[in-house]
C-alpha atoms as a PDB file:
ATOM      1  CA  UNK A   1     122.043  68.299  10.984  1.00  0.00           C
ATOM      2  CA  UNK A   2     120.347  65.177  12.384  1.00  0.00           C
ATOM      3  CA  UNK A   3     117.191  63.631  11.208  1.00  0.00           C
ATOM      4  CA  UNK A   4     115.305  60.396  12.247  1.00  0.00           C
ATOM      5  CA  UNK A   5     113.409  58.804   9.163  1.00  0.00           C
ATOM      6  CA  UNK A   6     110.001  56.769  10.755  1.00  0.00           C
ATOM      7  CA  UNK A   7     109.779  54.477   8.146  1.00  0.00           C
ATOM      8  CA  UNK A   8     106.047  52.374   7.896  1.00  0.00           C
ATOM      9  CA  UNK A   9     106.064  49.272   5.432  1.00  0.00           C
ATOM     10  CA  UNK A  10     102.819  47.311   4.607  1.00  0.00           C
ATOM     11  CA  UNK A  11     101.850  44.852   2.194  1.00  0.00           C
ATOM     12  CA  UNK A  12      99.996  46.119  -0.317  1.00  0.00           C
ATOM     13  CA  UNK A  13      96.362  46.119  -0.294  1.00  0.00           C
ATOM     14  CA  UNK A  14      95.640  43.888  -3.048  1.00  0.00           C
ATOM     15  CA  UNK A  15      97.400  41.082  -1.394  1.00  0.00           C
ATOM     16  CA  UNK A  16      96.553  38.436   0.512  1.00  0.00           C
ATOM     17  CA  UNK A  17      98.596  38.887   4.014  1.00  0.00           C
ATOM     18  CA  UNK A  18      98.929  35.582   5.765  1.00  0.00           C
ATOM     19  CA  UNK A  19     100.626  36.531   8.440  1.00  0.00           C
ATOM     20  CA  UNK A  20      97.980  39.093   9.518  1.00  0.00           C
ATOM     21  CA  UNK A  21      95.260  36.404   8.745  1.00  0.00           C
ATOM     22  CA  UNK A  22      96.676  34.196  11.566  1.00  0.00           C
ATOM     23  CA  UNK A  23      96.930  37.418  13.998  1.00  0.00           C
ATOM     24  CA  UNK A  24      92.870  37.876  13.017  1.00  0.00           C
ATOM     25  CA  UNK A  25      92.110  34.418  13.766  1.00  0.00           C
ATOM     26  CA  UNK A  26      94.442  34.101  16.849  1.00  0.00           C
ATOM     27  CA  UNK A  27      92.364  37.519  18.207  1.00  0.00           C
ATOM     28  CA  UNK A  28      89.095  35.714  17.536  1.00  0.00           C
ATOM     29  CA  UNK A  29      90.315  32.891  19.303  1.00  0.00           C
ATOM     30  CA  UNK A  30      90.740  34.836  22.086  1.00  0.00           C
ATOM     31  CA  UNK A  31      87.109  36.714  22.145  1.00  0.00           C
ATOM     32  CA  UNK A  32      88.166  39.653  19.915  1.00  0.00           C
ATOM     33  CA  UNK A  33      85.714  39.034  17.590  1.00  0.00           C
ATOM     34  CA  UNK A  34      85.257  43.280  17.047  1.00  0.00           C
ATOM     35  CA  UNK A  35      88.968  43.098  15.288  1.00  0.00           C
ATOM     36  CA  UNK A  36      88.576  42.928  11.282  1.00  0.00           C
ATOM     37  CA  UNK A  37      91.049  42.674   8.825  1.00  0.00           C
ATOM     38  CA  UNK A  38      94.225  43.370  10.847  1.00  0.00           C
ATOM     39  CA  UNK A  39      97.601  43.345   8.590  1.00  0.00           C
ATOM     40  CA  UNK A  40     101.292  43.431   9.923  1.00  0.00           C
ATOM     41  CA  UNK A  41     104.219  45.397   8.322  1.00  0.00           C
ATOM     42  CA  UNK A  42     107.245  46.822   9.739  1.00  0.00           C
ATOM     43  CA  UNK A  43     108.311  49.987  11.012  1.00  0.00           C
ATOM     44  CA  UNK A  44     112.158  50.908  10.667  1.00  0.00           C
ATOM     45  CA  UNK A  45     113.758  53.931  12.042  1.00  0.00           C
ATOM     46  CA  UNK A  46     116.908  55.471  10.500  1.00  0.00           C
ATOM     47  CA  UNK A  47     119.131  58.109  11.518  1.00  0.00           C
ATOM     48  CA  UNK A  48     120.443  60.502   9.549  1.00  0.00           C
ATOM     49  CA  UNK A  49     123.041  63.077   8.720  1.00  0.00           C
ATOM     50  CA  UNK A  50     121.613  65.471   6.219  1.00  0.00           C
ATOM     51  CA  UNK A  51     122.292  69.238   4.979  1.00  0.00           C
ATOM     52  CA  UNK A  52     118.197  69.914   5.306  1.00  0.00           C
ATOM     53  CA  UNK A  53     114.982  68.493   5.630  1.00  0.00           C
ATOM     54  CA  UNK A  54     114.817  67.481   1.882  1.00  0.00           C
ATOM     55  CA  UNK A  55     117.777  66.050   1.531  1.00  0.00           C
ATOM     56  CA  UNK A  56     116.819  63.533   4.343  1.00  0.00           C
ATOM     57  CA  UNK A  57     113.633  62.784   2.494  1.00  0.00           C
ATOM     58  CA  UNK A  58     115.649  61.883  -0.483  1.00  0.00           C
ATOM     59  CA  UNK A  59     117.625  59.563   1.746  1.00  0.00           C
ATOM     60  CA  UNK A  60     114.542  57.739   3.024  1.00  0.00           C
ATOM     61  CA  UNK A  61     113.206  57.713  -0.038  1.00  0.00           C
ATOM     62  CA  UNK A  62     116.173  56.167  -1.653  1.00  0.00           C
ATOM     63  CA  UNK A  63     116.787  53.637   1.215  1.00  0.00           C
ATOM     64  CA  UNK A  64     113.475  52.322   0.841  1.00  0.00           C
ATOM     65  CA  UNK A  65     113.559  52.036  -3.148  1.00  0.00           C
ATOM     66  CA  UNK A  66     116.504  50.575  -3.281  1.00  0.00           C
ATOM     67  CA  UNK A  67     116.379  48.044  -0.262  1.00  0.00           C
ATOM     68  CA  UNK A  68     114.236  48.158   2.847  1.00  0.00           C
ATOM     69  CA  UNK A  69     110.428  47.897   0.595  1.00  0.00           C
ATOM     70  CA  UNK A  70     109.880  45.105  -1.868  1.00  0.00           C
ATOM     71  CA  UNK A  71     107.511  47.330  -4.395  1.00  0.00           C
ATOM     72  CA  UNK A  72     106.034  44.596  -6.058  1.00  0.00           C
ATOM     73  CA  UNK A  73     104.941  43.514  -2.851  1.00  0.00           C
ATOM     74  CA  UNK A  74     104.768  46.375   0.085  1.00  0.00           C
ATOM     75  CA  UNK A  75     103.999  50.049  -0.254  1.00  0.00           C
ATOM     76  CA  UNK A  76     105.812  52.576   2.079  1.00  0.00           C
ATOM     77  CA  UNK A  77     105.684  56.220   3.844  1.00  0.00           C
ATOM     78  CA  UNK A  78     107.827  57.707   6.273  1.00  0.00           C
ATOM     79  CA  UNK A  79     108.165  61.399   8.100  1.00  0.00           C
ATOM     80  CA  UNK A  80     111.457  63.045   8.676  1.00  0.00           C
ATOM     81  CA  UNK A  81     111.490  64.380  12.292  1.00  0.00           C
ATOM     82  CA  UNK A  82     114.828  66.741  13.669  1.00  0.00           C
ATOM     83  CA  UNK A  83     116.769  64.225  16.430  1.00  0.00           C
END
């Protein structure tokens, strides 16, 4: 069966995001000044060939341990959706 894995990646909390820091500024700059704290991160979508649901999770999963999220540095979630 087919799967699509929406994959969200964000730096994590606790760390200073510099590139979202320039956005902020950039959107006060342009008389946004009701935007706080705005971070950027990626979104990846994968497509999948899986027996079931779960074993597409583990997929995901496994993709983003082993290559697509930096731990140390981003967090992740994703949902599995039937293509």
């Amino acid at each position: 069966m087919k799967y699509i894995a929406h994959i969200n990646i964000m730096p994590l909390k606790e760390l200073l995001d510099p590139q979202g820091k320039a956005v902020n500024n950039s959107l006060h700059n342009l008389g946004l000044s009701q935007v706080h704290d705005v971070r950027i991160g990626k979104h990846i979508t994968l497509s999948l060939e899986a027996a079931s649901k779960e074993e597409a999770q583990q997929a995901a999963q496994d993709a983003c341990k082993k290559l697509l999220a930096n731990q140390v540095m981003e967090s992740f979630d994703f949902t599995i959706t039937e293509a």
